[in-house]
N, C-alpha and C. Protein backbone atom coordinates (compact mmCIF):
# COMPACT_ATOMS: atom_id res chain seq x y z
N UNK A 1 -14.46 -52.01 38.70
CA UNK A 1 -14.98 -53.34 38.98
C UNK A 1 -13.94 -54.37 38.57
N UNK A 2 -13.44 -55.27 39.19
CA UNK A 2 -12.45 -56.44 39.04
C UNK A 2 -13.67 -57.48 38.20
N UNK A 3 -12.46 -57.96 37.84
CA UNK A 3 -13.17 -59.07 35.98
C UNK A 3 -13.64 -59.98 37.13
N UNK A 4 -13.71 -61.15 37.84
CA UNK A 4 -14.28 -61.52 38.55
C UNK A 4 -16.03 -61.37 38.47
N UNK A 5 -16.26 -59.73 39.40
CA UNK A 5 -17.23 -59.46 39.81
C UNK A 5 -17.94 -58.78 38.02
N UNK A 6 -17.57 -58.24 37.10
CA UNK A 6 -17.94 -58.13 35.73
C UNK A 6 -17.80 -59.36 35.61
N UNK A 7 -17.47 -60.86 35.15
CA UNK A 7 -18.42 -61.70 34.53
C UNK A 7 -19.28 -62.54 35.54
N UNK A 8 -19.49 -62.22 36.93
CA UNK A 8 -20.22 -62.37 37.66
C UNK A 8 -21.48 -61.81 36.93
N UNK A 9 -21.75 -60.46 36.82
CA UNK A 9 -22.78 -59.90 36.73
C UNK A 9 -23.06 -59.75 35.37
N UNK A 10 -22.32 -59.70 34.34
CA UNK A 10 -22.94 -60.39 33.09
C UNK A 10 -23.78 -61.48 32.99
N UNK A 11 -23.42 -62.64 33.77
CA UNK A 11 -24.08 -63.61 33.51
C UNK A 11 -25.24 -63.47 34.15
N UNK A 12 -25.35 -62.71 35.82
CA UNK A 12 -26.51 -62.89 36.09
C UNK A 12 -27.75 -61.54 35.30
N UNK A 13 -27.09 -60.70 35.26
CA UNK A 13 -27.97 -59.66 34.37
C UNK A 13 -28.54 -60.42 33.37
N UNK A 14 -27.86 -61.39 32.43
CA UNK A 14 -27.99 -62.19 31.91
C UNK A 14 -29.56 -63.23 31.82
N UNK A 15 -29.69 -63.96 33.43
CA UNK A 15 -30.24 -64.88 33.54
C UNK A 15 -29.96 -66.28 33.39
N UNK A 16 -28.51 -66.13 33.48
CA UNK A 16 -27.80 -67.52 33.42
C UNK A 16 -27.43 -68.24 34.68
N UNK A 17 -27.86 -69.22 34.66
CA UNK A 17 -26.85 -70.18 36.07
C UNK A 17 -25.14 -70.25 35.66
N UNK A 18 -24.53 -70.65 36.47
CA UNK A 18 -23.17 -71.02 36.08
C UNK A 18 -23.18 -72.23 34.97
N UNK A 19 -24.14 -72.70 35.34
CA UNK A 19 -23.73 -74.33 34.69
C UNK A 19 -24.34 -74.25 33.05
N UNK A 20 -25.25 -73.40 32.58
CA UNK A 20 -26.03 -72.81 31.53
C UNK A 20 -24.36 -71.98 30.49
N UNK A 21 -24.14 -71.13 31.39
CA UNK A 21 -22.90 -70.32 31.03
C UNK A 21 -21.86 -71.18 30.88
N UNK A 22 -21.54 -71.97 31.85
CA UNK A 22 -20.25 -73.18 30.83
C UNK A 22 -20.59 -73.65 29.86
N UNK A 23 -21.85 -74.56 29.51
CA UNK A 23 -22.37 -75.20 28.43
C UNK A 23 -21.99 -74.42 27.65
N UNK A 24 -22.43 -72.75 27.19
CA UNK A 24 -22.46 -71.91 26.16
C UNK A 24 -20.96 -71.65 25.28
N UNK A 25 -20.19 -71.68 26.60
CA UNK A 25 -19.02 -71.01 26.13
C UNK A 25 -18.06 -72.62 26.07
N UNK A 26 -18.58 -73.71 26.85
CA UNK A 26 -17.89 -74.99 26.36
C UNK A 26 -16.92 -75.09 27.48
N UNK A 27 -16.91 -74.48 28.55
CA UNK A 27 -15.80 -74.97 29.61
C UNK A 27 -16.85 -75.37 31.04
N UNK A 28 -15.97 -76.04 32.01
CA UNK A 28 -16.68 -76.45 33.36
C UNK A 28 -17.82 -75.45 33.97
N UNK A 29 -18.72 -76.16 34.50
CA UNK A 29 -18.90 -75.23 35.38
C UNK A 29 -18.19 -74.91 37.09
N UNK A 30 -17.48 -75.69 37.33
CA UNK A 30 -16.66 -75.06 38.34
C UNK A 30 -15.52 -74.14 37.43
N UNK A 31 -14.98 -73.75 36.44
CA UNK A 31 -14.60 -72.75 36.28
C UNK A 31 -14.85 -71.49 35.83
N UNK A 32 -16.39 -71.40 35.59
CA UNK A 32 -17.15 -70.38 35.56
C UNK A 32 -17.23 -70.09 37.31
N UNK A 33 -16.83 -70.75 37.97
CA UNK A 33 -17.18 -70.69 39.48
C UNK A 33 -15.79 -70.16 39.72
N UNK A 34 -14.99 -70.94 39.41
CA UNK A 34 -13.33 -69.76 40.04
C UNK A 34 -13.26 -69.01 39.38
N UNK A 35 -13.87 -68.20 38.12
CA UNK A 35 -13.68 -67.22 37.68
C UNK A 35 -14.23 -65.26 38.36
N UNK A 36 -15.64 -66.58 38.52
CA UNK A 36 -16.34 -65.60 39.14
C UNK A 36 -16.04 -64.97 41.00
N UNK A 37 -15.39 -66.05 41.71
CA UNK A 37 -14.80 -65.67 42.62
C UNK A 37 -13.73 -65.47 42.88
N UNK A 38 -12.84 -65.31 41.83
CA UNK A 38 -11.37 -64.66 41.76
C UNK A 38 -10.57 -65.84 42.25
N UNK A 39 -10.54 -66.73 42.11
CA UNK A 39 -9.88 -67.76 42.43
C UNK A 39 -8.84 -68.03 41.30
N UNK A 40 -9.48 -67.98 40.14
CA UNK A 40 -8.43 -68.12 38.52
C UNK A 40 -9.05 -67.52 37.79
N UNK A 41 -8.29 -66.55 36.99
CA UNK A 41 -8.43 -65.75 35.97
C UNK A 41 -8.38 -66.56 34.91
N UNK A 42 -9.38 -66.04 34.09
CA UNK A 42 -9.96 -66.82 32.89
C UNK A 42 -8.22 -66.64 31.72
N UNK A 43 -8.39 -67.11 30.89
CA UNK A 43 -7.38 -67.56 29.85
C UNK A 43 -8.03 -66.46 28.65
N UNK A 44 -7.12 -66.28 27.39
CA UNK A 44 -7.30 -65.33 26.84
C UNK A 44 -8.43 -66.12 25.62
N UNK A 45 -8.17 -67.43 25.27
CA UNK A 45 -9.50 -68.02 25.11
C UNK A 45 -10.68 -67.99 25.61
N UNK A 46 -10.81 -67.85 26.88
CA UNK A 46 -12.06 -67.70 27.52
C UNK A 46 -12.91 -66.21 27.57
N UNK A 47 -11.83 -65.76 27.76
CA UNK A 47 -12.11 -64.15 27.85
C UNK A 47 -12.91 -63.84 26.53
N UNK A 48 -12.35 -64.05 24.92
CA UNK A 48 -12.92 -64.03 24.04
C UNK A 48 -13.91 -64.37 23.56
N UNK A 49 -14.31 -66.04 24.11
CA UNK A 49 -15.52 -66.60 24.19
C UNK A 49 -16.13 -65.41 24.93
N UNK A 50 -16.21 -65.01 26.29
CA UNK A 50 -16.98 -64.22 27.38
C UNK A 50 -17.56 -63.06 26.28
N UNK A 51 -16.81 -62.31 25.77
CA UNK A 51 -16.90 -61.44 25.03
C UNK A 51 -17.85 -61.88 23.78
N UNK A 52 -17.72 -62.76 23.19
CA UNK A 52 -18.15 -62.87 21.94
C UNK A 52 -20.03 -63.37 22.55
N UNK A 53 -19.89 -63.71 23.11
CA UNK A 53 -21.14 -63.83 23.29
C UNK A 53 -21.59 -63.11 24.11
N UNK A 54 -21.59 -62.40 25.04
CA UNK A 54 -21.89 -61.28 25.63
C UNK A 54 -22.27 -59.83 25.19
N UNK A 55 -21.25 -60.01 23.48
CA UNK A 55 -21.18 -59.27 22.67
C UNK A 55 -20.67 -57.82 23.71
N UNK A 56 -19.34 -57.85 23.78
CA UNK A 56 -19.15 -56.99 24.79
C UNK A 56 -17.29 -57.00 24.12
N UNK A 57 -16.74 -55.97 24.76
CA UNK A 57 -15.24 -56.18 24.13
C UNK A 57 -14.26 -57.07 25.57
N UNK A 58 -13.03 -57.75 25.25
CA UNK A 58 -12.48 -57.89 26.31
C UNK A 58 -11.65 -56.74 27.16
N UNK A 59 -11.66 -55.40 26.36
CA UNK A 59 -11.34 -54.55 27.54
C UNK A 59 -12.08 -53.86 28.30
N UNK A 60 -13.30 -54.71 28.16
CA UNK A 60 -14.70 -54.18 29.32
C UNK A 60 -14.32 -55.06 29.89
N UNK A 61 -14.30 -55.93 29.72
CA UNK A 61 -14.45 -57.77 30.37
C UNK A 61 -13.10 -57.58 31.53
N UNK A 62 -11.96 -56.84 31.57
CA UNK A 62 -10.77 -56.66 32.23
C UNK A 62 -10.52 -55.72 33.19
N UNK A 63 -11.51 -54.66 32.52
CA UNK A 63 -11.38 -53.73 33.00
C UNK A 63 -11.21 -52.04 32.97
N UNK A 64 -10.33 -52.50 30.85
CA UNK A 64 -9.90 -51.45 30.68
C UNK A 64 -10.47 -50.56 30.03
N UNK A 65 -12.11 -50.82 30.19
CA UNK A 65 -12.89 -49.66 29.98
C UNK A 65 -14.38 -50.05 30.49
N UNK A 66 -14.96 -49.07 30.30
CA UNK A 66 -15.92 -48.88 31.10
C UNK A 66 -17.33 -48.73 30.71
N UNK A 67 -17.51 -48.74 29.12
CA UNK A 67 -18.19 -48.64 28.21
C UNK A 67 -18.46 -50.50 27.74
N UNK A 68 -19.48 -50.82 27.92
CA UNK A 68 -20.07 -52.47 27.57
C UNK A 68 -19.85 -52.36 26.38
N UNK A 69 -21.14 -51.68 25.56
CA UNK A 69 -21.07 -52.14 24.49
C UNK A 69 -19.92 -51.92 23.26
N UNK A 70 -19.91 -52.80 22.04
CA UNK A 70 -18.83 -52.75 21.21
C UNK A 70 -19.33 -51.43 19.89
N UNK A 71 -20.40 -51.13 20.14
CA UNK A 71 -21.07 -50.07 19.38
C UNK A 71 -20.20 -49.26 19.84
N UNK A 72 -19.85 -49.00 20.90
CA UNK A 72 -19.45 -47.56 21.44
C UNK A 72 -17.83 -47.75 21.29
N UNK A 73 -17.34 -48.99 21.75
CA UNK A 73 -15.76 -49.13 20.98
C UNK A 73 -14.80 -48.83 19.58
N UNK A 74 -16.48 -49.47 18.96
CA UNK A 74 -16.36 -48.69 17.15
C UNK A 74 -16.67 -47.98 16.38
N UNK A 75 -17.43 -47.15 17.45
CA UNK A 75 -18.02 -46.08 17.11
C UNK A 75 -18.19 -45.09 18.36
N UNK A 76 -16.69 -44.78 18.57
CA UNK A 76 -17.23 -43.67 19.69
C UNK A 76 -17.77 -42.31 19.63
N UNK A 77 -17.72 -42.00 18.50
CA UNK A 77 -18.71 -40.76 18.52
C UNK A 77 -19.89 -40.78 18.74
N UNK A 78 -20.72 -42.02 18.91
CA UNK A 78 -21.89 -41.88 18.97
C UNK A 78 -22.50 -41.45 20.19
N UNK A 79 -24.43 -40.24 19.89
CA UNK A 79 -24.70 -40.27 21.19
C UNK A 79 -25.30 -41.38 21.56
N UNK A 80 -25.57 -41.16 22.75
CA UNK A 80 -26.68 -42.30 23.19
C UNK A 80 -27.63 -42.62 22.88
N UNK A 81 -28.57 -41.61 22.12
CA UNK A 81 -29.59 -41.99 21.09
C UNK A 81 -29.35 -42.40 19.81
N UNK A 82 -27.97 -42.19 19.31
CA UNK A 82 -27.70 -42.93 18.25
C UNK A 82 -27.81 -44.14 18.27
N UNK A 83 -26.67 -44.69 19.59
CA UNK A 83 -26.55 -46.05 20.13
C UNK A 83 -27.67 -46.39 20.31
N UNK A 84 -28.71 -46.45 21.14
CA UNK A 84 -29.92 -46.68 21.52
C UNK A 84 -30.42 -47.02 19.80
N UNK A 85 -30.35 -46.50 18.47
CA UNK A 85 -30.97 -46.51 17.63
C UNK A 85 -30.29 -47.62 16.54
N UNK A 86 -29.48 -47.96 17.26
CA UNK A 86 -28.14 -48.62 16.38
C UNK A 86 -28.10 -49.76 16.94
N UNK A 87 -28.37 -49.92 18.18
CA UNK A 87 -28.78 -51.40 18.84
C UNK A 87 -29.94 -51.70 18.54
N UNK A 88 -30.86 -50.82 18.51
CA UNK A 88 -32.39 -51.81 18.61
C UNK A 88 -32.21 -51.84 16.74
N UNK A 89 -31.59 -51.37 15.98
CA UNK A 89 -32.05 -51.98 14.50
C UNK A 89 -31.09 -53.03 14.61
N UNK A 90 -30.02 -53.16 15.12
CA UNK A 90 -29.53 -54.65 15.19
C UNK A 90 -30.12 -55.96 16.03
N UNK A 91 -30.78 -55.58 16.99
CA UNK A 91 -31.24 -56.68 17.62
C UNK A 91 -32.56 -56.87 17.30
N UNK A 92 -33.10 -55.84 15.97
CA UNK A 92 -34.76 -56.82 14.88
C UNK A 92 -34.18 -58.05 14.79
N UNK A 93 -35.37 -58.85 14.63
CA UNK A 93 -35.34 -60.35 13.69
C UNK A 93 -36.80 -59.89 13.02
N UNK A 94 -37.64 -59.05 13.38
CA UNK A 94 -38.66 -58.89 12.38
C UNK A 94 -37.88 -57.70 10.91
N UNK A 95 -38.07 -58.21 10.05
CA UNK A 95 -37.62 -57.44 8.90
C UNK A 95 -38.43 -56.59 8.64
N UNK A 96 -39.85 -56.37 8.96
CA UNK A 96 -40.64 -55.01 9.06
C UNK A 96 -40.24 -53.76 9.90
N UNK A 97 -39.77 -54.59 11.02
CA UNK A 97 -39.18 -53.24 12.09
C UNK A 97 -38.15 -53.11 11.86
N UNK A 98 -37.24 -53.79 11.22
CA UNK A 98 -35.91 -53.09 10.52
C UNK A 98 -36.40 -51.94 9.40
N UNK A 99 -37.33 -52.37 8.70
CA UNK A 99 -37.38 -51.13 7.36
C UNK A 99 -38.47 -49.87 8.04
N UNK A 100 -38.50 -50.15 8.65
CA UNK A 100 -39.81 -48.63 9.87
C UNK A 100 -38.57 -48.33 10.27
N UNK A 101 -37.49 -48.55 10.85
CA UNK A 101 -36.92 -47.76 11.66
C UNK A 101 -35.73 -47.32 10.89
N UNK A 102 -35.54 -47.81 9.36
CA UNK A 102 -34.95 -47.35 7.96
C UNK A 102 -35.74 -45.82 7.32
N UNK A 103 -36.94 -45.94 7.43
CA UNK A 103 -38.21 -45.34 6.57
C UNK A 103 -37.81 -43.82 7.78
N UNK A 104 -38.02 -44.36 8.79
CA UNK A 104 -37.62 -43.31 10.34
C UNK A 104 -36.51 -42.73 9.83
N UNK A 105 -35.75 -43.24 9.42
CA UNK A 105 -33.95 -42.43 9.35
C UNK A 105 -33.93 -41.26 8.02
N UNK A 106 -34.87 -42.11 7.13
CA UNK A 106 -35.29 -40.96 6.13
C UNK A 106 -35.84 -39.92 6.21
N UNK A 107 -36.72 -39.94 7.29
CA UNK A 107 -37.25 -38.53 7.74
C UNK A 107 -36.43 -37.89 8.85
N UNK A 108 -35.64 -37.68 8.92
CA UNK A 108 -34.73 -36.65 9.86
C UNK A 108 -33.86 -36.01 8.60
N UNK A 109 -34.21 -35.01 9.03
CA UNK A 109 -33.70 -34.13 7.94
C UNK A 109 -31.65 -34.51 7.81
N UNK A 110 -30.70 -34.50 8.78
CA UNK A 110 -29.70 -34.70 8.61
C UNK A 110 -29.56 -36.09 8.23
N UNK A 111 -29.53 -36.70 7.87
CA UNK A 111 -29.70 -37.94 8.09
C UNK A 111 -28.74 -38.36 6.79
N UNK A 112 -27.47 -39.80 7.16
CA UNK A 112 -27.01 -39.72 6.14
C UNK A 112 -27.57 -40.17 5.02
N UNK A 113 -28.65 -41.17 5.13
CA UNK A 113 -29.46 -41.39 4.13
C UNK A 113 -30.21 -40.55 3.26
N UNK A 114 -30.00 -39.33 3.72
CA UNK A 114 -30.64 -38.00 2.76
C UNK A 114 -30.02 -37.50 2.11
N UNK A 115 -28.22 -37.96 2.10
CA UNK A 115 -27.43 -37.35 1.84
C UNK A 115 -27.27 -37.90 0.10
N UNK A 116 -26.84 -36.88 -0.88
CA UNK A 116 -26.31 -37.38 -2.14
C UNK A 116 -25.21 -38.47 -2.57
């Protein structure tokens, strides 16, 4: 997928207009518009913004990988149910469902929290 059509579809997976998505990241919205139609490639400032809030790395954002999330950049061993388990305790804001899904990690027998 050309960066173009990836922050095309970030944003709309998203639910963002163009003009929502400049506000965020602080640049035009016509250059969220040449970005997205390959007209001008974003700047290595922008790219980072894209990333940082997308929460995504810029060598997804380019191209040079293929894997979104940054869980899996810094942690590539993980499976997918790890990830899956490693995102949703990061994206609680209830502090009850953070410690249930703590209390959860204690009962799996491997678990490094069982560990000495």
């Amino acid at each position: 997928m050309k960066i173009n059509e990836r922050l095309k579809a970030l944003r709309k997976d998203n639910g963002l207009t163009q003009t929502e998505l400049a506000k965020i990241l602080g640049i035009g919205q016509t250059t969220v518009a040449a970005y997205e139609s390959g007209l001008h490639e974003p700047q290595i400032f922008s790219l980072i913004a894209y990333a940082d809030y997308f929460e995504c790395s810029v060598d997804y954002l380019v191209g040079r990988e293929n894997e979104f999330s940054l869980t899996q950049t810094l942690y590539p061993g993980l499976t997918k149910d790890e990830k899956t388990l490693l995102d949703a305790y990061r994206s609680c804001e209830n502090e009850q469902l953070k410690q249930l899904i703590l209390q959860q990690a204690l009962l799996i027998k491997n678990s490094p929290l069982n560990r000495p």
